[in-house]
Protein backbone atom coordinates (compact mmCIF):
# COMPACT_ATOMS: atom_id res chain seq x y z
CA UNK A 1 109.38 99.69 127.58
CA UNK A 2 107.26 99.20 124.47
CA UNK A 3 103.76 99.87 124.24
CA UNK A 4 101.19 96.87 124.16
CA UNK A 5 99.26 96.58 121.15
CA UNK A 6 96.27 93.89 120.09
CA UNK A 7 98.43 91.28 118.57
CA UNK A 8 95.09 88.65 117.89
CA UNK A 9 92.28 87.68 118.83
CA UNK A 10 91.38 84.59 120.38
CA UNK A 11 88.17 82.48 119.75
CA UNK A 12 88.38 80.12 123.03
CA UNK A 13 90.29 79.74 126.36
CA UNK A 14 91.77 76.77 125.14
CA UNK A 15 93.79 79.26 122.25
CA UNK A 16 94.36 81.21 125.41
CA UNK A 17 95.84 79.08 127.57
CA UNK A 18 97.95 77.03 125.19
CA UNK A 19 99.25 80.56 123.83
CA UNK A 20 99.95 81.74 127.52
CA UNK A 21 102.28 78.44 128.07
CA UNK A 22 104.40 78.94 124.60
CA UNK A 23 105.06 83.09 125.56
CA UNK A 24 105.36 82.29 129.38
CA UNK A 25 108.50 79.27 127.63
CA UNK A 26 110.09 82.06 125.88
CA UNK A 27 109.51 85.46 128.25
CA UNK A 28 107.84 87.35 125.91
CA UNK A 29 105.76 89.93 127.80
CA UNK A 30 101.92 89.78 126.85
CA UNK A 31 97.99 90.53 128.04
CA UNK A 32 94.99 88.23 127.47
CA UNK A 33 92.24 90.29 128.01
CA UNK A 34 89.11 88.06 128.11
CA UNK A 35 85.73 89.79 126.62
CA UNK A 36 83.75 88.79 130.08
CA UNK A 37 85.90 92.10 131.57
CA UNK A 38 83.25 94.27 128.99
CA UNK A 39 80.34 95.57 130.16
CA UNK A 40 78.53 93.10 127.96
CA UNK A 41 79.91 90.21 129.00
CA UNK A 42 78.50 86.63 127.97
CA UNK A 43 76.70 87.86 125.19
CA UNK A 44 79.73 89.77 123.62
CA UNK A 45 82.35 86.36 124.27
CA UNK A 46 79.49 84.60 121.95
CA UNK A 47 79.77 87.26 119.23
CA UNK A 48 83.51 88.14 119.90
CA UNK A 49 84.84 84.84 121.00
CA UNK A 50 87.31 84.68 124.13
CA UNK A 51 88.96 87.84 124.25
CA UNK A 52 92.56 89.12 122.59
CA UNK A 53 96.56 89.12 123.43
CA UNK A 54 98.24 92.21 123.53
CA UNK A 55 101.99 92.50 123.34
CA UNK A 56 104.39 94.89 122.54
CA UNK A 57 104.74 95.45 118.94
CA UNK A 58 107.82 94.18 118.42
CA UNK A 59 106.93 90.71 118.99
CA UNK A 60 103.82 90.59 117.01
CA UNK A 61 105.54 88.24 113.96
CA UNK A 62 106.62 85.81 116.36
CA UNK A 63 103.35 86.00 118.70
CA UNK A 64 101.25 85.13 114.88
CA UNK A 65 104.06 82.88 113.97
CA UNK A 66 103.13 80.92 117.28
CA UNK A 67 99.80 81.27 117.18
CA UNK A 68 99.75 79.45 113.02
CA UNK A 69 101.39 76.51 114.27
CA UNK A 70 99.36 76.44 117.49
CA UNK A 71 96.16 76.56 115.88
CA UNK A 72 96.90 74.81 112.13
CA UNK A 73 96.40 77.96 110.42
């Protein structure tokens, strides 16, 4: 099994979720790991945004592929 790696960040849970439907569609393994789990908390999610997605490396083109067209980049 590959190794998960930070793919992207993610500014809100709306990103999040939206993201977790698409990968969830296709089966392609992944993490979001919300900020709020830090020590820190709310104060780091308003510096930091939401949290990030971790994946294994191999899918990271298609993961930022997704996440373009998800978010009009």
């Amino acid at each position: 099994m590959d190794e998960f790696v930070k793919i992207l960040d993610l500014n809100n849970e709306f990103e999040a979720e939206r993201i977790k439907e698409i990968l969830d569609e296709k089966n392609i393994p992944y993490g979001i790991i919300p900020v709020s789990d830090s020590v820190f908390g709310s104060i780091e999610m308003l510096e930091n945004g939401f949290g990030y997605l971790e994946a294994p490396g191999i899918y990271r083109d298609e993961i930022l592929a997704i996440f373009a067209e998800i978010s009009g980049k």
